[in-house]
N, C-alpha and C. Protein backbone atom coordinates (compact mmCIF):
# COMPACT_ATOMS: atom_id res chain seq x y z
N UNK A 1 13.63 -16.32 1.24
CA UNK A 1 14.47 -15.49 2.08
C UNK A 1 13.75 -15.23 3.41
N UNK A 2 12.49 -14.60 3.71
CA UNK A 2 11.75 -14.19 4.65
C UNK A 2 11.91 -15.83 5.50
N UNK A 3 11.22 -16.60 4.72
CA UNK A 3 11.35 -18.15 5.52
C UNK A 3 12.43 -18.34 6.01
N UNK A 4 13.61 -18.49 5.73
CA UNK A 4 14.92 -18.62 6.40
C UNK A 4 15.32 -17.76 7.34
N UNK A 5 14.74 -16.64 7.09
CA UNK A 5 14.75 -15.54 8.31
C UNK A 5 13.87 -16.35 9.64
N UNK A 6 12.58 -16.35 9.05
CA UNK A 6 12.06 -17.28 10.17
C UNK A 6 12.27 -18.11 10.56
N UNK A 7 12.82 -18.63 10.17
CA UNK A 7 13.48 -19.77 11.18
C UNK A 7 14.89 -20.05 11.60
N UNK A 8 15.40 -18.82 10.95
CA UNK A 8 17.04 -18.34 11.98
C UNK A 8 16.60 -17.86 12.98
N UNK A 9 15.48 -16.89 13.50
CA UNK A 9 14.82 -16.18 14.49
C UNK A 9 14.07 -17.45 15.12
N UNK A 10 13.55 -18.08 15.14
CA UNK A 10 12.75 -19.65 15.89
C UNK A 10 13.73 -20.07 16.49
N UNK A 11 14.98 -20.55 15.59
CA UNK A 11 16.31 -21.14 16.29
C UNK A 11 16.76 -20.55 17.46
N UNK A 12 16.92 -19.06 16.84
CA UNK A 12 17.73 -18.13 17.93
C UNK A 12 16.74 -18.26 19.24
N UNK A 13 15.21 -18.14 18.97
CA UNK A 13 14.80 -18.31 20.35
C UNK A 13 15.03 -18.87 21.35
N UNK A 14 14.82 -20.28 20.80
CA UNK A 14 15.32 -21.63 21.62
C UNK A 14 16.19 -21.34 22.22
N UNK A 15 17.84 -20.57 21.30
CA UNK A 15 18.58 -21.12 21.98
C UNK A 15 18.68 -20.17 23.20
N UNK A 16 17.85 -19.30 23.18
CA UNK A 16 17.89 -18.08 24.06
C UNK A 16 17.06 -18.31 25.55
N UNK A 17 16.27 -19.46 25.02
CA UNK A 17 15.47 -20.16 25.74
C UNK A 17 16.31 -20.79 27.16
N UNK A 18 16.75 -21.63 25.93
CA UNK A 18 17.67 -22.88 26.41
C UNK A 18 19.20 -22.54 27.84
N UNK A 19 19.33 -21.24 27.22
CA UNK A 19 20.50 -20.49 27.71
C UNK A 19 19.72 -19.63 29.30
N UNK A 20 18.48 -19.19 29.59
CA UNK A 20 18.04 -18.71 30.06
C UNK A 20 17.77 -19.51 31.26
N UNK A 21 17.54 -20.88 30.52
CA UNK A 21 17.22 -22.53 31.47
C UNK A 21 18.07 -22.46 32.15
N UNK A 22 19.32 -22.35 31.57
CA UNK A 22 20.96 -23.16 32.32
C UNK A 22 21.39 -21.79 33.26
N UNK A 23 20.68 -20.65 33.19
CA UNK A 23 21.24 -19.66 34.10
C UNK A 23 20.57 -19.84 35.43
N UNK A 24 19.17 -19.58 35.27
CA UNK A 24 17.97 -19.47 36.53
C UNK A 24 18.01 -20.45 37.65
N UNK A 25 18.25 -20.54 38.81
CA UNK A 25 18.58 -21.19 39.42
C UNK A 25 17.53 -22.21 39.53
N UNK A 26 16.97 -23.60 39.98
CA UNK A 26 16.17 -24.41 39.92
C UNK A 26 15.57 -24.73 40.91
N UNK A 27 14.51 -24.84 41.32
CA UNK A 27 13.95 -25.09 42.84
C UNK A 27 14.59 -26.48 43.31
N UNK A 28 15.30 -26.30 44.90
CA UNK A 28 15.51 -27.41 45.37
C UNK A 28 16.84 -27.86 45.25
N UNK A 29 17.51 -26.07 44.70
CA UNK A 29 19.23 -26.16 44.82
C UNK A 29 20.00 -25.90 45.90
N UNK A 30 20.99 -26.23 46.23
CA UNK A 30 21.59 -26.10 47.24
C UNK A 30 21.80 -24.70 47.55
N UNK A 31 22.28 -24.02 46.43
CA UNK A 31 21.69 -22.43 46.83
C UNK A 31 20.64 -22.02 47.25
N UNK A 32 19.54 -22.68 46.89
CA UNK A 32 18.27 -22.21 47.11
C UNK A 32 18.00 -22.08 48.93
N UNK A 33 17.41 -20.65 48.97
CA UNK A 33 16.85 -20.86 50.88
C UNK A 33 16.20 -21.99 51.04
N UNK A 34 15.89 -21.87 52.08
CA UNK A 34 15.38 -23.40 52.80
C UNK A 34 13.75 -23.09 52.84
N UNK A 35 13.16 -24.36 52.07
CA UNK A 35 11.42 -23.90 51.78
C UNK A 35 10.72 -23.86 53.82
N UNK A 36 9.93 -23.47 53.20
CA UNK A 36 9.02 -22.61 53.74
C UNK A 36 8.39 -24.07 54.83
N UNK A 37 8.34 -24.05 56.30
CA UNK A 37 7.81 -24.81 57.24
C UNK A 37 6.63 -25.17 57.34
N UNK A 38 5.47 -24.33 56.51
CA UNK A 38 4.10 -24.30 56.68
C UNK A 38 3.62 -25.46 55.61
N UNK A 39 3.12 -26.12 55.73
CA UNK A 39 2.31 -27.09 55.07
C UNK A 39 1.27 -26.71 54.03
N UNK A 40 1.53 -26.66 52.58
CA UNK A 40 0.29 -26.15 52.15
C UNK A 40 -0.68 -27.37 51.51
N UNK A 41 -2.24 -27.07 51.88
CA UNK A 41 -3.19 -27.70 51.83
C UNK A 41 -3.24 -28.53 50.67
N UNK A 42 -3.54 -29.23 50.35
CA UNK A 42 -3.89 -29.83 48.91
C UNK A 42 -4.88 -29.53 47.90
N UNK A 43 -4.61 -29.10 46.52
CA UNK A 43 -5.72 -28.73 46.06
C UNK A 43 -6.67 -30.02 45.78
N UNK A 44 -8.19 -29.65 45.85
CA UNK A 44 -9.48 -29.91 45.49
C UNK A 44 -9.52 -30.75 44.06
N UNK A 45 -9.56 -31.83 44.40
CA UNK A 45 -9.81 -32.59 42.69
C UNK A 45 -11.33 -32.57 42.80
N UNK A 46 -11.66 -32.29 41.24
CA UNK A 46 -12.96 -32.12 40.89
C UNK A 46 -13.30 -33.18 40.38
N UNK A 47 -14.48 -33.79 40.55
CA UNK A 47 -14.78 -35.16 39.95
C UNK A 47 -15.89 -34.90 38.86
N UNK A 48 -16.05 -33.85 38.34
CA UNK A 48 -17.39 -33.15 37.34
C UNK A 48 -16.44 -33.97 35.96
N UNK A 49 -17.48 -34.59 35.06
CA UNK A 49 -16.51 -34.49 33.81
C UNK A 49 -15.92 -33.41 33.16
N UNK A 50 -14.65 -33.51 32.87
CA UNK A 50 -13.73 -32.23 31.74
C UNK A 50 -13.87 -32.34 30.84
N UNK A 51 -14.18 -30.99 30.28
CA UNK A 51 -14.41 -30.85 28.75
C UNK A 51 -13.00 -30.50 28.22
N UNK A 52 -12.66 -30.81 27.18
CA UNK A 52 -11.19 -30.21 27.16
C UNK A 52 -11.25 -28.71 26.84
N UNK A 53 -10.51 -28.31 26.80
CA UNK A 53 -10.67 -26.93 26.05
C UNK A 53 -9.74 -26.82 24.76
N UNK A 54 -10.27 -26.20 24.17
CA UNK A 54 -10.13 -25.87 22.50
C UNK A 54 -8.79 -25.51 22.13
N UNK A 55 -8.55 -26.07 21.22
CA UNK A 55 -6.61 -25.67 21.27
C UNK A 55 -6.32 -24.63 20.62
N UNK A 56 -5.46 -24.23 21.08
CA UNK A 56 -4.94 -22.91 20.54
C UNK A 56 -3.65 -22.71 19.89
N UNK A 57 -3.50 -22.25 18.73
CA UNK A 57 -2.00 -22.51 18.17
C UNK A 57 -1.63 -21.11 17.77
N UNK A 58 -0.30 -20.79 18.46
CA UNK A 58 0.44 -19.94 18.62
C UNK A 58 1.26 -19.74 17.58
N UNK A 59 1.99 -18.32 16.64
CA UNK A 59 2.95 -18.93 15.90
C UNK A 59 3.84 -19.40 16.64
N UNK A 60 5.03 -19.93 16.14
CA UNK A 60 6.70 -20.30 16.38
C UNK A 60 7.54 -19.33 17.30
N UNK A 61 6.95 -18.16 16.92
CA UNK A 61 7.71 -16.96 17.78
C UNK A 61 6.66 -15.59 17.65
N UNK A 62 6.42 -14.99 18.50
CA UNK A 62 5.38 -14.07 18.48
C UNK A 62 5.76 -12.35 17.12
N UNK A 63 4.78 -12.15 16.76
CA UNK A 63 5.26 -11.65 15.43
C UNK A 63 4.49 -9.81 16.08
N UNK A 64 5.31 -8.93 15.01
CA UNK A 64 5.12 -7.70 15.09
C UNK A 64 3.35 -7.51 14.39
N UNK A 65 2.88 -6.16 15.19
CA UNK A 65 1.54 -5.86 14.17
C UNK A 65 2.28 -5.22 12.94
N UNK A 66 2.04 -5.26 11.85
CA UNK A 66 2.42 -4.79 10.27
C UNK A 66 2.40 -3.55 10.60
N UNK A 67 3.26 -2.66 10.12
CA UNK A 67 2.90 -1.02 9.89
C UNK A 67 2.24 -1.13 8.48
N UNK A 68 1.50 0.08 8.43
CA UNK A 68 0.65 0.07 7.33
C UNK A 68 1.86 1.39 6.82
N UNK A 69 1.61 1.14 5.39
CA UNK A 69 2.94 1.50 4.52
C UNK A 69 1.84 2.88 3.95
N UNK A 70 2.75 3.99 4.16
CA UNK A 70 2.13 5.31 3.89
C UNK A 70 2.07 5.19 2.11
N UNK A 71 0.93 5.15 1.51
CA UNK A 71 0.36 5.50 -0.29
C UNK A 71 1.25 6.40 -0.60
N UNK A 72 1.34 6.17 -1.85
CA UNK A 72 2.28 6.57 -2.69
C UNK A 72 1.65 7.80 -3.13
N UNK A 73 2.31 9.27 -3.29
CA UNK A 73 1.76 10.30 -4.09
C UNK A 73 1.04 9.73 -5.36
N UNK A 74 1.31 8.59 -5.99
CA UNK A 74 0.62 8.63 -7.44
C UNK A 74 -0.98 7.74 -7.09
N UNK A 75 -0.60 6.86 -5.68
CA UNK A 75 -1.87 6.61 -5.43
C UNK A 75 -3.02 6.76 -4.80
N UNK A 76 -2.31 8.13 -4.37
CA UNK A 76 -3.38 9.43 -3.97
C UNK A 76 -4.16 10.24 -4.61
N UNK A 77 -2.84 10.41 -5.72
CA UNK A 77 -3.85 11.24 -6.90
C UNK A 77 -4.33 10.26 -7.46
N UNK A 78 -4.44 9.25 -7.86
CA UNK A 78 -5.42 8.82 -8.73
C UNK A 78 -6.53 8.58 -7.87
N UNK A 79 -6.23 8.30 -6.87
CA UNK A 79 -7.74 8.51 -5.77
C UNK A 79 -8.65 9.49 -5.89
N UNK A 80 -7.66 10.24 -5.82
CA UNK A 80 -8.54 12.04 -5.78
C UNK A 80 -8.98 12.08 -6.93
N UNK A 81 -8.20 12.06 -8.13
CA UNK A 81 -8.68 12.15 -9.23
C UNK A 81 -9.79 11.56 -9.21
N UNK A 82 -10.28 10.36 -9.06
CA UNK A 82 -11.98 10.24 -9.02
C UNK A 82 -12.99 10.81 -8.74
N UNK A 83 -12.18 11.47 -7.54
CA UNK A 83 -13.70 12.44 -7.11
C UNK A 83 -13.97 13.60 -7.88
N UNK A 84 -13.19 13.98 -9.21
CA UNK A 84 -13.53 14.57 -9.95
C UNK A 84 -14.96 14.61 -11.32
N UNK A 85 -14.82 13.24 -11.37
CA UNK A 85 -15.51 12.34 -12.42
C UNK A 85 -16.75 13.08 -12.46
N UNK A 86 -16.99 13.42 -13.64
CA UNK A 86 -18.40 14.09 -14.10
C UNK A 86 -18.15 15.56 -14.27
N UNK A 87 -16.91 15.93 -14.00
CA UNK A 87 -16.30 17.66 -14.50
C UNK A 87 -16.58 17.82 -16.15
N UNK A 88 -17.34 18.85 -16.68
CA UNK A 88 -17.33 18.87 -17.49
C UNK A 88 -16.34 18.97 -18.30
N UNK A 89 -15.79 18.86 -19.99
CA UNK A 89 -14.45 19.42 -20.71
C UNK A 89 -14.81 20.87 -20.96
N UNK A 90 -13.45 21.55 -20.98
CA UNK A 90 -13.58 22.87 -21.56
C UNK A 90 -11.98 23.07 -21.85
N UNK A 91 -12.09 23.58 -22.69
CA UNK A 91 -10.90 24.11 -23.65
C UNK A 91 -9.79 24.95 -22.68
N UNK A 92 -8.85 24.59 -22.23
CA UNK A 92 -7.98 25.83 -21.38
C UNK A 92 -8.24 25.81 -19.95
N UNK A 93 -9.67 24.68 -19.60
CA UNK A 93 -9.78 24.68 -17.76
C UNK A 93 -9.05 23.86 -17.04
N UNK A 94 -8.99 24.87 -15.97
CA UNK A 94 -8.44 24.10 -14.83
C UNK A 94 -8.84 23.85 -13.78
N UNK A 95 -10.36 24.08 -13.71
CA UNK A 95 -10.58 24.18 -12.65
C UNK A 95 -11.67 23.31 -12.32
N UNK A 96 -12.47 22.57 -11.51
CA UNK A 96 -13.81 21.90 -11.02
C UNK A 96 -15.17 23.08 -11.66
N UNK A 97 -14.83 24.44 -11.32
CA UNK A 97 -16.18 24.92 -11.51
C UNK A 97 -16.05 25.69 -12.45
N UNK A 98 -15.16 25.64 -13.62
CA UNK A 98 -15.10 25.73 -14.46
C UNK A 98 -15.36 25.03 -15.81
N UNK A 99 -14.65 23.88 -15.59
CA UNK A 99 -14.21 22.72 -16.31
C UNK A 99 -13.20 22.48 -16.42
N UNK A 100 -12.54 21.25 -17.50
CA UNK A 100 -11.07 21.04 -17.41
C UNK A 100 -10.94 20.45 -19.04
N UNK A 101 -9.90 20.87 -19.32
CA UNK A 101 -8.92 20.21 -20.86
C UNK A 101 -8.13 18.96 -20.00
N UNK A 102 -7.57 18.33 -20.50
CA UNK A 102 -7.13 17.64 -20.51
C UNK A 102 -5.77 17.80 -19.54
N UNK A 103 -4.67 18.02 -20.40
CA UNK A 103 -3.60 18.99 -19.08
C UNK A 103 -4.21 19.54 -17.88
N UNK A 104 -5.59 20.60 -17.99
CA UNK A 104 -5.50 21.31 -16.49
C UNK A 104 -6.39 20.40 -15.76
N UNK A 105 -6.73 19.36 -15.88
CA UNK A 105 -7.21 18.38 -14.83
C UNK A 105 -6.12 17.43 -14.24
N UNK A 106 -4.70 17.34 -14.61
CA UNK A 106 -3.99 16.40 -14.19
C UNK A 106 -3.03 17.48 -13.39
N UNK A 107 -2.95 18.94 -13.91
CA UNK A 107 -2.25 19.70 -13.28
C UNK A 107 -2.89 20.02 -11.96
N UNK A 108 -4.67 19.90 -11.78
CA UNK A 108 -5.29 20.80 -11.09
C UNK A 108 -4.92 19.10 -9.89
N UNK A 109 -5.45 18.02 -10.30
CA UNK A 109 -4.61 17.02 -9.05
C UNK A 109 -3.31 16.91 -8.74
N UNK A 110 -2.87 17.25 -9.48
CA UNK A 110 -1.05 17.04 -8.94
C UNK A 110 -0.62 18.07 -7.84
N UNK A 111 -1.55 19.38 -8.24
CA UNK A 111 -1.44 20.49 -7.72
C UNK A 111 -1.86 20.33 -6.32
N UNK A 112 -2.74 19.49 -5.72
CA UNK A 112 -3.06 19.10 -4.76
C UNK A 112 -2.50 18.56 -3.83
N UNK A 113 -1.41 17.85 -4.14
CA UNK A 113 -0.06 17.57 -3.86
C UNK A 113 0.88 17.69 -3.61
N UNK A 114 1.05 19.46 -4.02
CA UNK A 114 2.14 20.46 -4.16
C UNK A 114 2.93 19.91 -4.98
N UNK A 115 2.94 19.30 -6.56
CA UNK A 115 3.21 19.05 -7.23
C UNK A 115 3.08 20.24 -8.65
N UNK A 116 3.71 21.06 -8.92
CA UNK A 116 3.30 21.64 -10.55
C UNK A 116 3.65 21.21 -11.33
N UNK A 117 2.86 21.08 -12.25
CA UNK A 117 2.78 20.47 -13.68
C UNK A 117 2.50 22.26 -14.87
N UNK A 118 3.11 21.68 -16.16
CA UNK A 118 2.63 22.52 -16.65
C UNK A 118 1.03 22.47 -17.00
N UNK A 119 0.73 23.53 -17.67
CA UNK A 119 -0.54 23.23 -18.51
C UNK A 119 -0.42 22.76 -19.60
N UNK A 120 0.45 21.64 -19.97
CA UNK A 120 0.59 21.12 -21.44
C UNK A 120 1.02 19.96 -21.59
N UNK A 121 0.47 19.50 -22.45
CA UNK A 121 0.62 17.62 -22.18
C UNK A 121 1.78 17.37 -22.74
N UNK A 122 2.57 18.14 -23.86
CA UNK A 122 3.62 18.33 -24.56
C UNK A 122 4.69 18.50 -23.60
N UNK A 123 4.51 19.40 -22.68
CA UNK A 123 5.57 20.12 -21.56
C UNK A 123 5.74 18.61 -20.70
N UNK A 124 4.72 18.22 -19.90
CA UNK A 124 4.68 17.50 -18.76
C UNK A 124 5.14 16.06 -19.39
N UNK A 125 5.09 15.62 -20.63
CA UNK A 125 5.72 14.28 -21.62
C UNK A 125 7.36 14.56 -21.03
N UNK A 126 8.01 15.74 -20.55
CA UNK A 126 9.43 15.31 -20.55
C UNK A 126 9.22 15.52 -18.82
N UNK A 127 7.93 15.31 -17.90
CA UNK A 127 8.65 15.74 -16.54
C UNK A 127 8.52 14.21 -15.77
N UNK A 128 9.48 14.00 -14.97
CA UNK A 128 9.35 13.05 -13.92
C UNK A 128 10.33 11.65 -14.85
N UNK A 129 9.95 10.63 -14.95
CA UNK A 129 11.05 9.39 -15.62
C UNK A 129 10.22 8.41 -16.45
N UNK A 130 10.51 8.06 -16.81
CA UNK A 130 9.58 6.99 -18.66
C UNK A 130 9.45 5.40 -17.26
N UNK A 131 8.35 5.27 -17.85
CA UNK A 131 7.91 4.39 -17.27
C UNK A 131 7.02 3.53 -18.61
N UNK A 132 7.78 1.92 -18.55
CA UNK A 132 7.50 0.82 -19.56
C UNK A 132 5.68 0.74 -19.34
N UNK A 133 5.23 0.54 -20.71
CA UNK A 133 3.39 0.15 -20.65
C UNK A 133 3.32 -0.45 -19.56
N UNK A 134 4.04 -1.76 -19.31
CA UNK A 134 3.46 -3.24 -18.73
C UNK A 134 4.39 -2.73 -16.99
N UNK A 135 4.79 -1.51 -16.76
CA UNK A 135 5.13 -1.17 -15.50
C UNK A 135 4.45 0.05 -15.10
N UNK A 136 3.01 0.18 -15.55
CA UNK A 136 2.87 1.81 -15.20
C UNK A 136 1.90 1.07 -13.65
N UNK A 137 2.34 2.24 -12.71
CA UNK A 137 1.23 2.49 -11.68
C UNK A 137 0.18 3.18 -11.60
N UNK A 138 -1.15 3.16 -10.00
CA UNK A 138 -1.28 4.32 -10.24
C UNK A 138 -1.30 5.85 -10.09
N UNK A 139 -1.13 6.42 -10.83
CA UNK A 139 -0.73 8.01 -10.79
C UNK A 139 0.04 8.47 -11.73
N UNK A 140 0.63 7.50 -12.43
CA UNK A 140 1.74 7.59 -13.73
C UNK A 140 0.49 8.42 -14.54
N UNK A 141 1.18 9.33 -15.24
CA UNK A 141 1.11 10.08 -16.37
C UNK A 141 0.86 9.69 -17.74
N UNK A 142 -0.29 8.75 -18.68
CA UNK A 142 -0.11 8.79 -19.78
C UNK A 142 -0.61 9.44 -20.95
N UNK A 143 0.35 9.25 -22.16
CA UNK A 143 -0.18 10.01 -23.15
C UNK A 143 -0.25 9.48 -24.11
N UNK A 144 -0.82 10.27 -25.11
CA UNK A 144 -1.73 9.77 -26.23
C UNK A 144 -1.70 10.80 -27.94
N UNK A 145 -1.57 10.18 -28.66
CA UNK A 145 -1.61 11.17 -29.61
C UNK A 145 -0.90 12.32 -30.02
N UNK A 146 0.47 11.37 -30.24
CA UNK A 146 1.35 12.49 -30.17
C UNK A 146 1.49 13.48 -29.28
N UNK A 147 1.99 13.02 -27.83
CA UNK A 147 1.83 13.71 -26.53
C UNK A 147 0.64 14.71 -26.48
N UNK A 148 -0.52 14.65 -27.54
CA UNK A 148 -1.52 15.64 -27.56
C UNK A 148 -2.50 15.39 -26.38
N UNK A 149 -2.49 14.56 -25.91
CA UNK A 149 -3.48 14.15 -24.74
C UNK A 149 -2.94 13.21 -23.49
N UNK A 150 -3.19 13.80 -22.49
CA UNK A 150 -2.88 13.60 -21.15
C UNK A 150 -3.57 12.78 -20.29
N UNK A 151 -3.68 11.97 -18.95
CA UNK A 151 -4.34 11.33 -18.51
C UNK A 151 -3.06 10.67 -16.89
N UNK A 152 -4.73 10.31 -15.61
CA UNK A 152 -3.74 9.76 -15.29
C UNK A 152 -3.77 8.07 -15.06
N UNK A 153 -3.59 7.34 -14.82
CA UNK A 153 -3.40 5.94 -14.91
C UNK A 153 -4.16 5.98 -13.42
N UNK A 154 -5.13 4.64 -13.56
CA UNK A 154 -5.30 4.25 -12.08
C UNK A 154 -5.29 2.50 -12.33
N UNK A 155 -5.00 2.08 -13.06
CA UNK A 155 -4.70 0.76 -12.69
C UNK A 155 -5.34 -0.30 -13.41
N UNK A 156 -4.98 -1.62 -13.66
CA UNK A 156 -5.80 -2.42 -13.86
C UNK A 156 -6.35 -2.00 -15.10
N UNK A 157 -5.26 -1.26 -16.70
CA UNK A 157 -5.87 -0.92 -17.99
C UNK A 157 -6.39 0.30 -18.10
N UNK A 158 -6.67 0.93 -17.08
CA UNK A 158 -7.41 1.79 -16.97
C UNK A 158 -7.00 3.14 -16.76
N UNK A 159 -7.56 4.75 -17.07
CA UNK A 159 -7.25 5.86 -16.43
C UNK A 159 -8.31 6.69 -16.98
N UNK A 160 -7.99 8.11 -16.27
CA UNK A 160 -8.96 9.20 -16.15
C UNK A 160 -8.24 10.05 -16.48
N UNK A 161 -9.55 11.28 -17.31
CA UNK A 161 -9.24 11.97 -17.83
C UNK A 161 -10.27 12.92 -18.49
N UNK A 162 -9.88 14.01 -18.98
CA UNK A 162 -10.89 14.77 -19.13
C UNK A 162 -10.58 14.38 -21.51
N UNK A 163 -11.45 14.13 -21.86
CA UNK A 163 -11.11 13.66 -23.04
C UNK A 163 -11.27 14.80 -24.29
N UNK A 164 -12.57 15.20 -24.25
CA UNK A 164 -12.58 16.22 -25.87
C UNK A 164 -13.95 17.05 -25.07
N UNK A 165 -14.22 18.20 -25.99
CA UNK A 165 -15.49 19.25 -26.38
C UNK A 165 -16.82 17.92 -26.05
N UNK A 166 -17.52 18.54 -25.11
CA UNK A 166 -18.94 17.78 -24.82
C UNK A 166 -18.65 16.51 -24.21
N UNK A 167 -17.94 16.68 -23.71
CA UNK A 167 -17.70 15.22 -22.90
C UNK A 167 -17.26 15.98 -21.46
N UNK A 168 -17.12 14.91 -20.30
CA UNK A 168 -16.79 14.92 -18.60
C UNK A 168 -15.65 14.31 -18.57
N UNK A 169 -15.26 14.30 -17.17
CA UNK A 169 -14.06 13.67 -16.68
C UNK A 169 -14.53 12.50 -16.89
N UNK A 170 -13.88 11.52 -17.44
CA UNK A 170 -14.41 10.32 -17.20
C UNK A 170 -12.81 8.60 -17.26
N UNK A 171 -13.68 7.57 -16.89
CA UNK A 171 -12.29 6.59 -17.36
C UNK A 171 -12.38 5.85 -18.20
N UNK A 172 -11.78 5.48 -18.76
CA UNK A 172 -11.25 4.69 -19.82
C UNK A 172 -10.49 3.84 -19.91
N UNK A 173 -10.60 2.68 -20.79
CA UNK A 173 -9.81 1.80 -20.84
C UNK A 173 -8.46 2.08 -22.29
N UNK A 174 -7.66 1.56 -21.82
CA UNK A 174 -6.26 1.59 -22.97
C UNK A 174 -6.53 0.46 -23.69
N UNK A 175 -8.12 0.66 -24.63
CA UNK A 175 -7.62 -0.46 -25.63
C UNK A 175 -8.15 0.24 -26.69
N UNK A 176 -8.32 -0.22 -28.34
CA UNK A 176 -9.01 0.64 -29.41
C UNK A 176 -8.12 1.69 -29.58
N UNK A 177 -8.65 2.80 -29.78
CA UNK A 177 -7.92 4.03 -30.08
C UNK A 177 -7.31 4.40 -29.30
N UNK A 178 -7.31 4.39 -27.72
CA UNK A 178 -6.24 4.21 -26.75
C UNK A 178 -4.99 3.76 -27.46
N UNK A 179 -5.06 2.72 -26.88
CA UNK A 179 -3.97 1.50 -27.35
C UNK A 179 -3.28 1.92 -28.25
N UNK A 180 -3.84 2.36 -29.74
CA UNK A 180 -3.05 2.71 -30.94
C UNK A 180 -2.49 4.05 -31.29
N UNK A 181 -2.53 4.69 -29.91
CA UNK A 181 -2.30 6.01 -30.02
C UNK A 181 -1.68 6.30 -28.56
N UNK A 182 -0.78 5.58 -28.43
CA UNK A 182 -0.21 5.79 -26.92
C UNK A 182 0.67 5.91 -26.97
N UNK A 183 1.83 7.13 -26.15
CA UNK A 183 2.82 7.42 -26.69
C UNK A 183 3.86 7.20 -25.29
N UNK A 184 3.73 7.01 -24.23
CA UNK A 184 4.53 6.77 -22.92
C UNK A 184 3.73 7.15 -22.15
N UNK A 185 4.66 6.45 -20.67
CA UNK A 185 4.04 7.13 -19.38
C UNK A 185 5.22 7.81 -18.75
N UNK A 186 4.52 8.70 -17.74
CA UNK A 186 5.71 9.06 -16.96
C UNK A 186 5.27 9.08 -15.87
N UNK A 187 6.35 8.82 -14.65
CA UNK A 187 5.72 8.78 -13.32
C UNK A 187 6.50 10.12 -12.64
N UNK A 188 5.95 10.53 -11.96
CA UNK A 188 5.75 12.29 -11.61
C UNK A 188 6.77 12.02 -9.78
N UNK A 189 5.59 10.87 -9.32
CA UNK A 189 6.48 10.53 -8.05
C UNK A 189 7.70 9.95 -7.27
């Protein structure tokens, strides 16, 4: 599709070209004023050998700079969410200098966002829209264990999360006990 675009737009140039030719008047038309009486000099041929110069290839038709496409809320938070990594767990936290459970670390990034989430991985399993394993992004929401555990997806198998008692924020892969204990995702954005 894009290709056929390009080269309906190449075409159209030409013919815009072509049309631009047949308007402009041409030196040496009968319309044209009467040239100029003064004699101009001849230019200077150089007899030095020429090097050629290096070729240069242009596209077909000169192209836009790309806008850079503003990140997605989910792939912000999972950004941010990294810079969490090494928060200790604690039962009921939500906070960095506190610690975090599981829920209040995905609430405490979303929150960053101006996003609220509850504090419960149970609650937040019905917020935002179900999103298939093999379609999650990242920032999607997954869970685990009978919606008992929360997390957020960053990509490539992978997500973060604050996991159990004596453990940090840390990531993980969705395979092993992951894997066999995964109950949906949801995407929030």
């Amino acid at each position: 599709m894009l290709r056929n675009l390009r080269f309906f737009l190449l075409l159209l140039s030409v013919a815009v070209a072509l049309a631009v030719a047949l308007v402009r008047p041409l030196p040496g038309r009968a319309d044209d004023p009467a040239p100029d009486p003064t004699p101009v000099p001849p230019t200077p041929v150089n007899t030095d050998p020429v090097t050629p110069a290096p070729a240069v290839f242009l596209p077909a038709f000169p192209t836009k700079p790309r806008k850079r496409r503003a990140l997605s809320v989910g792939v912000r938070a999972a950004t941010y969410a990294r810079r969490l990594l090494g928060v200790p767990y604690r039962y009921g936290g939500s906070s960095p200098r506190t610690g975090f459970d599981c829920s209040g670390f995905v609430r405490y990034v979303y929150a960053h966002f101006g996003i609220s989430l509850a504090h419960s991985s149970f609650a937040d399993y019905w917020r935002g829209r179900r999103v298939g394993r093999w379609a999650m992004k990242p920032g999607d929401l997954v869970f685990f264990d009978g919606e008992g555990h929360v997390g957020i997806y960053i990509g490539h198998g992978r997500f973060i999360h604050a996991p159990h008692t004596g453990t940090v924020v840390s990531i993980s892969t969705m395979t092993g006990w992951y894997s066999s204990r995964f109950d949906g995702a949801r995407r929030i954005s």
